[in-house]
C-alpha atoms as a PDB file:
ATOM      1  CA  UNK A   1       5.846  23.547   1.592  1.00  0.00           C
ATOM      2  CA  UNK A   2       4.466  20.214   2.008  1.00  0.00           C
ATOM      3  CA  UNK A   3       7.890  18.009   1.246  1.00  0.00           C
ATOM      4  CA  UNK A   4      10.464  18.077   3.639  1.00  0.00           C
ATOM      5  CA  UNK A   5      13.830  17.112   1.757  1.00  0.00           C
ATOM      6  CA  UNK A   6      15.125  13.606   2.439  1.00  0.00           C
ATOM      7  CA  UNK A   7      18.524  14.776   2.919  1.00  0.00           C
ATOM      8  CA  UNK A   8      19.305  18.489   4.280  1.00  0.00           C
ATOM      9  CA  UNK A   9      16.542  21.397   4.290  1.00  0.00           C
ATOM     10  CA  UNK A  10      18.849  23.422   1.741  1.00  0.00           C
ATOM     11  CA  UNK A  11      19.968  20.398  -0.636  1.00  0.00           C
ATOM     12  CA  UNK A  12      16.662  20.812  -2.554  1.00  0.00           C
ATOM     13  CA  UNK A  13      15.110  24.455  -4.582  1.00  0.00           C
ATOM     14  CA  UNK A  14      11.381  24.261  -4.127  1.00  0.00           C
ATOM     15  CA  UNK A  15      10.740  23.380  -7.576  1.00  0.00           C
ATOM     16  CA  UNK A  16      12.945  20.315  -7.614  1.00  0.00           C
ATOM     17  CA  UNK A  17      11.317  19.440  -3.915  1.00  0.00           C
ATOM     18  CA  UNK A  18       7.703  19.216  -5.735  1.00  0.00           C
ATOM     19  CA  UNK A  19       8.998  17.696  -8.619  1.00  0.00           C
ATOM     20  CA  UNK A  20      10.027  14.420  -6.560  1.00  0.00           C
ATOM     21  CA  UNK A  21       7.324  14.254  -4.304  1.00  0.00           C
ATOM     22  CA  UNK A  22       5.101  14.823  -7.502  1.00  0.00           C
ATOM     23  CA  UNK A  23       6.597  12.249  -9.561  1.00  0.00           C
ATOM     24  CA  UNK A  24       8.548   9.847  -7.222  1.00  0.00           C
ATOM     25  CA  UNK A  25       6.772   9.998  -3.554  1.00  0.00           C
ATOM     26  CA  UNK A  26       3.444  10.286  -4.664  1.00  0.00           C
ATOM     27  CA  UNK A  27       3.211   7.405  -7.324  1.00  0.00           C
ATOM     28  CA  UNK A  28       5.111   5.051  -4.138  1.00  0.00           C
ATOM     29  CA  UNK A  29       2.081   6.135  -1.217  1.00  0.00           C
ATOM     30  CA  UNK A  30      -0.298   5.231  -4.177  1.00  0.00           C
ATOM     31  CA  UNK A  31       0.766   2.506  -4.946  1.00  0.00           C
ATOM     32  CA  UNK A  32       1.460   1.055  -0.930  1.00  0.00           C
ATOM     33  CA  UNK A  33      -1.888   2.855   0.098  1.00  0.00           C
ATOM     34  CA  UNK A  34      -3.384   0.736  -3.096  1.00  0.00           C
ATOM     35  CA  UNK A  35      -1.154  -2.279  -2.302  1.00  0.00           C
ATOM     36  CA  UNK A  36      -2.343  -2.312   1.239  1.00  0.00           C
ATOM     37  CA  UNK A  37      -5.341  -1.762   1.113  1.00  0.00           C
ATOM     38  CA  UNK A  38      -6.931  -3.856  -1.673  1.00  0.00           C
ATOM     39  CA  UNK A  39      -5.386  -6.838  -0.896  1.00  0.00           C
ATOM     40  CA  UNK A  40      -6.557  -7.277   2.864  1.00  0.00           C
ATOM     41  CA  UNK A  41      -9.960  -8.628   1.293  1.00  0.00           C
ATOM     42  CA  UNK A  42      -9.142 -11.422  -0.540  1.00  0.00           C
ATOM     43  CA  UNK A  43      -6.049 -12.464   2.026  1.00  0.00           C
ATOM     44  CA  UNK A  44      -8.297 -12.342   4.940  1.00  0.00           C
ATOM     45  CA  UNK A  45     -11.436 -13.896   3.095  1.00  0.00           C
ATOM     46  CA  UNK A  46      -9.591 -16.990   2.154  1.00  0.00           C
ATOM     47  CA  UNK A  47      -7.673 -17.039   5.678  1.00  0.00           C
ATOM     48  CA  UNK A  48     -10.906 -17.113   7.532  1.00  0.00           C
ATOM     49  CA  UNK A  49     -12.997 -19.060   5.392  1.00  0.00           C
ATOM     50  CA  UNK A  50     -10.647 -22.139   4.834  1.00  0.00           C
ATOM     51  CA  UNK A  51      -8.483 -21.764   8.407  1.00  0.00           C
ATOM     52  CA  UNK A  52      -5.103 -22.606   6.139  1.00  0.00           C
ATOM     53  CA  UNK A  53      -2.731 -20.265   5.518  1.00  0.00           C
ATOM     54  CA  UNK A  54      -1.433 -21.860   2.545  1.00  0.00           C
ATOM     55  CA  UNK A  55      -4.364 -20.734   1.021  1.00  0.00           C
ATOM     56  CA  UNK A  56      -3.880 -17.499   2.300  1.00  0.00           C
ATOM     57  CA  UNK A  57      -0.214 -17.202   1.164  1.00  0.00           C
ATOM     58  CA  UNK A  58      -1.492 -17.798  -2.219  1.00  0.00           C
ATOM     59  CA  UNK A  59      -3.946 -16.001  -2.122  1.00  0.00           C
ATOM     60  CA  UNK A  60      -2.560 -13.048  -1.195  1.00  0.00           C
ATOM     61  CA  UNK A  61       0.217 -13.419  -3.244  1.00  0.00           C
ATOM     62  CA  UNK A  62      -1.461 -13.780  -6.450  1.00  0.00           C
ATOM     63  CA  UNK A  63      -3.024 -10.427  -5.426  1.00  0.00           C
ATOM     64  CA  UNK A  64      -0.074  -8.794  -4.820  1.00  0.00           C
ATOM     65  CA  UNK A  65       1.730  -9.677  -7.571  1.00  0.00           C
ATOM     66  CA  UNK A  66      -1.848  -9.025 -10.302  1.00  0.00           C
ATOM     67  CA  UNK A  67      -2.377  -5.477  -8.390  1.00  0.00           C
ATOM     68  CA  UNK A  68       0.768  -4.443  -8.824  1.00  0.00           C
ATOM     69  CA  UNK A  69       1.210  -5.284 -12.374  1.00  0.00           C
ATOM     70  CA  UNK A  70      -2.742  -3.747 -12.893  1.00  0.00           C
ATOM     71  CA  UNK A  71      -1.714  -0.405 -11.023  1.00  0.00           C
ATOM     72  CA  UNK A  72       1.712  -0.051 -13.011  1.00  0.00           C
ATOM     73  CA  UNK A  73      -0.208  -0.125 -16.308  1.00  0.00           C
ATOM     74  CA  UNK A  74      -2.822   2.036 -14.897  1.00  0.00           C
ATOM     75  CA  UNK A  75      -0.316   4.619 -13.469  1.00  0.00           C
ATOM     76  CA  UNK A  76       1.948   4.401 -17.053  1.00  0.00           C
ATOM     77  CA  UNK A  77      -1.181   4.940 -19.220  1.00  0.00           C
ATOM     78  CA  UNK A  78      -3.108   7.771 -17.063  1.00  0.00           C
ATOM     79  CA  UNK A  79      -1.058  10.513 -18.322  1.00  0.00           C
ATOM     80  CA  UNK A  80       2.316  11.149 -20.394  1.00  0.00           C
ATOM     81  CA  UNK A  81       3.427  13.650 -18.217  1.00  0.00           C
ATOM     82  CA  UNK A  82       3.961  16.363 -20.222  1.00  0.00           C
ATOM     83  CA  UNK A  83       0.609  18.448 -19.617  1.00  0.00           C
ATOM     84  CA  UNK A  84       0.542  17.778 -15.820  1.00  0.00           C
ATOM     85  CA  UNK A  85       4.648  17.447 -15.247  1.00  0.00           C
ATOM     86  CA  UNK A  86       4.322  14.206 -13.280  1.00  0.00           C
ATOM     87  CA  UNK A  87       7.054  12.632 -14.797  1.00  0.00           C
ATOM     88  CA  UNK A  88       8.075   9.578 -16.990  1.00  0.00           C
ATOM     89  CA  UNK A  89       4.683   7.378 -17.080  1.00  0.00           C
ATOM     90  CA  UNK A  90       7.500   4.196 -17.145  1.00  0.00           C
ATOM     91  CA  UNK A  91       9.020   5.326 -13.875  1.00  0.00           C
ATOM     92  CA  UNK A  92       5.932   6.536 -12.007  1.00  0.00           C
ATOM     93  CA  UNK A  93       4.215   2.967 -13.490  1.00  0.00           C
ATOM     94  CA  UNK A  94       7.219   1.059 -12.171  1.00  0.00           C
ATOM     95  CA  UNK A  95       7.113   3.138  -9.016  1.00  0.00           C
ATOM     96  CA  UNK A  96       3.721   2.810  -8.409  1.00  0.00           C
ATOM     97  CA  UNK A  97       3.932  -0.939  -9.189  1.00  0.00           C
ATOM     98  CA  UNK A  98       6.924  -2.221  -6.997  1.00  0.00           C
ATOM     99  CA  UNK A  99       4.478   0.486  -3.803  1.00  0.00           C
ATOM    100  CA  UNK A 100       1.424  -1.227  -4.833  1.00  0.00           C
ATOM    101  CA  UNK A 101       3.223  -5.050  -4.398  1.00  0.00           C
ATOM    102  CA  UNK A 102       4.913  -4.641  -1.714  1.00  0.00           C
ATOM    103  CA  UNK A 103       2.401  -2.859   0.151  1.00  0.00           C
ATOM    104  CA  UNK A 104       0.564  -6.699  -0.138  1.00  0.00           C
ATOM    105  CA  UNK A 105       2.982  -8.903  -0.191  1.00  0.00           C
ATOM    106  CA  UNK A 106       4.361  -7.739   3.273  1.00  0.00           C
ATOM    107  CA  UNK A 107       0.917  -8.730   5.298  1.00  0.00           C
ATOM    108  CA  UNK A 108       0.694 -11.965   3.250  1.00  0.00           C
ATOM    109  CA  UNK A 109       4.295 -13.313   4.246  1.00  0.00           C
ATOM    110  CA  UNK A 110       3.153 -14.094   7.524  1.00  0.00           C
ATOM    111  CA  UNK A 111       0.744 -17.038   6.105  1.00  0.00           C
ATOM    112  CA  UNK A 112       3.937 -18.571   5.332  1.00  0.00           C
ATOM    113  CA  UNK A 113       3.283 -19.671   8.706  1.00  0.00           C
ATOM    114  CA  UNK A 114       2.390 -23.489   9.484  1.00  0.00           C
ATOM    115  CA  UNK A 115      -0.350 -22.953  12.207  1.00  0.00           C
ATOM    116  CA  UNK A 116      -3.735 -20.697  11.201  1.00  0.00           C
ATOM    117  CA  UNK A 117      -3.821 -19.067  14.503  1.00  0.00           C
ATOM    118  CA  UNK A 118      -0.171 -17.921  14.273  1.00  0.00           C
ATOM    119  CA  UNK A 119      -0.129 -16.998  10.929  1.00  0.00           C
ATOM    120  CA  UNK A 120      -3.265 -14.896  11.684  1.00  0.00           C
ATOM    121  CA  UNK A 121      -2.335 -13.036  14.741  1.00  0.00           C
ATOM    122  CA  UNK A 122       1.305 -12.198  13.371  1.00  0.00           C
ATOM    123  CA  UNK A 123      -0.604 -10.555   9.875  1.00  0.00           C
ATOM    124  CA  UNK A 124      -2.826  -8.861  11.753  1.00  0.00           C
ATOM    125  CA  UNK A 125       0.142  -7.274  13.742  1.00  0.00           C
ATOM    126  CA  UNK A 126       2.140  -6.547  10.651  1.00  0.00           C
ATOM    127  CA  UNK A 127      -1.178  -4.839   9.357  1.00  0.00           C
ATOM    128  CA  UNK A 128      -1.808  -2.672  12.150  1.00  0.00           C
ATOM    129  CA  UNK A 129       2.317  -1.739  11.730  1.00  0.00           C
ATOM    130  CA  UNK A 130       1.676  -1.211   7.912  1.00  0.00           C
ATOM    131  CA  UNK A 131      -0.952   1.315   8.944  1.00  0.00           C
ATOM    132  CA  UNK A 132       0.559   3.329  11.447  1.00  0.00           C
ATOM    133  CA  UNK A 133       4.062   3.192   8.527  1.00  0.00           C
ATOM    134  CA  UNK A 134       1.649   4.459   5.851  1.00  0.00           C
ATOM    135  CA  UNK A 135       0.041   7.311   8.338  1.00  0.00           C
ATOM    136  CA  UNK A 136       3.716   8.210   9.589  1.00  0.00           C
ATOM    137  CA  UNK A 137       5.013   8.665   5.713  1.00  0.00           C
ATOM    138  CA  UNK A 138       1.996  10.734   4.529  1.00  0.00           C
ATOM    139  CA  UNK A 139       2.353  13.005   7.696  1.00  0.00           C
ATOM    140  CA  UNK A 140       5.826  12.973   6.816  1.00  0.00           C
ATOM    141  CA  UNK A 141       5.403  14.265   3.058  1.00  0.00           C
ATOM    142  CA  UNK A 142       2.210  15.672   2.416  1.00  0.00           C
ATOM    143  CA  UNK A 143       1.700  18.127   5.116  1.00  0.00           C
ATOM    144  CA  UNK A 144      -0.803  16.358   7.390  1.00  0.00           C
ATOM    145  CA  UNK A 145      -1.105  15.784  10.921  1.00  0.00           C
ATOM    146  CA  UNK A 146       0.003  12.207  11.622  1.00  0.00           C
ATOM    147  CA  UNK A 147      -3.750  11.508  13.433  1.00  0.00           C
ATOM    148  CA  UNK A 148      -5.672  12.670  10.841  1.00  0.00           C
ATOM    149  CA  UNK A 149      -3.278   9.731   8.334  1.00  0.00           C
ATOM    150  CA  UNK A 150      -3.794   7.848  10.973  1.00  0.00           C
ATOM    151  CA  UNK A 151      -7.802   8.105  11.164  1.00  0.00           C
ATOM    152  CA  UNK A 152      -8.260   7.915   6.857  1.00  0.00           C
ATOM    153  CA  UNK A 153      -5.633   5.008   6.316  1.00  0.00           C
ATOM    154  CA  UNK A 154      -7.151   3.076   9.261  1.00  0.00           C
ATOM    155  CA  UNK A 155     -10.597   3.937   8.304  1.00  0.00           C
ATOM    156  CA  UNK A 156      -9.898   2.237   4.930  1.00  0.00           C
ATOM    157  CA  UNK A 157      -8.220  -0.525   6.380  1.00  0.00           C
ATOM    158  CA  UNK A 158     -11.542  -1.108   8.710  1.00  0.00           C
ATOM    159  CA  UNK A 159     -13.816  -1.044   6.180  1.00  0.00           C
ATOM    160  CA  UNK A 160     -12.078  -3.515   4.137  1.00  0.00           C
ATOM    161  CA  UNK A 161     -11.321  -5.682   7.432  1.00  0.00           C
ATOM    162  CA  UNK A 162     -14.955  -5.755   8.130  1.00  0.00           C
ATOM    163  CA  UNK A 163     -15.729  -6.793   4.168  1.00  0.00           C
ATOM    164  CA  UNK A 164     -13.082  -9.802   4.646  1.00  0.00           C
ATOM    165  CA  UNK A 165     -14.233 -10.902   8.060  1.00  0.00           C
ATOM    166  CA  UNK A 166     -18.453 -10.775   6.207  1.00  0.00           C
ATOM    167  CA  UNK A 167     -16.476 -12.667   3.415  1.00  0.00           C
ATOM    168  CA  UNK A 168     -14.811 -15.087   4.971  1.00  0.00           C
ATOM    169  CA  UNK A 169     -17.301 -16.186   7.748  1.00  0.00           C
ATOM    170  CA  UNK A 170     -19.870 -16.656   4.978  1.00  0.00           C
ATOM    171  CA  UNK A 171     -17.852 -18.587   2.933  1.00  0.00           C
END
């Protein structure tokens, strides 16, 4: 069984174990994976190509907070629920929503920052942290190794490093 309760091993029947990692964990790595991902991009563009982190902040904070809203609809209109038992689409949207901004607003706080370099080095950090958090929890509750999270989050996160840093040098 792929969940491991959250509380005690017995506290949980099977059923009601897949029911909230169907339609409570799930929608939240979705929408962190989402939130983390897709907003490395446009933060890091902006970051390199104007050296200010203000511009980064808000940046990266107007993509936090339009991803999140965009994946909350998304999530809340993909299905009712009722043929696939996922839930309440208004939970699992609002679930997926508050995963998805956090997920970007927590490597954009650190162009809050006065000085580029600082603000740089100390998101980079909190990305790398973000990663290896993201890799631990899907290890954790969906019955994978924690090195192969580790490899498919990161290799996500690469790609999308190496699209900023293209980005952001050109512009």
């Amino acid at each position: 069984m792929p969940f491991k309760s959250l509380s005690s091993p017995d506290s949980q029947s099977p059923a009601a174990s897949r029911l909230f990692l169907l339609q409570r964990v799930q929608p939240a790595m979705t929408g962190l994976i989402d939130g983390s991902l897709s907003t490395l991009a446009p933060i890091f563009a902006v970051a390199l190509a104007t050296h200010d982190p203000h511009y980064a902040f808000v940046a990266g904070l107007a993509t936090a907070v339009g991803a999140g809203v965009s994946m909350a609809f998304s999530e809340g209109l993909s299905d009712d629920g009722e043929l696939t038992g996922r839930g309440n689409p208004l939970a699992r949207g609002a679930i997926t929503g508050a995963g998805t901004f956090l997920g970007g607003i927590v490597h954009t706080l650190p162009f809050l920052l006065p000085g580029y370099q600082a603000a740089l080095t100390v998101a980079i950090i909190t990305v790398a942290v973000e990663l290896v958090l993201l890799a631990w929890l899907r290890a954790r509750f969906f019955a994978t190794t924690f090195a192969r999270s580790v490899a498919s989050v990161t290799l996500g996160g690469v790609i999308i490093a190496a699209v900023s840093a293209g980005l952001g040098a050109a512009g």
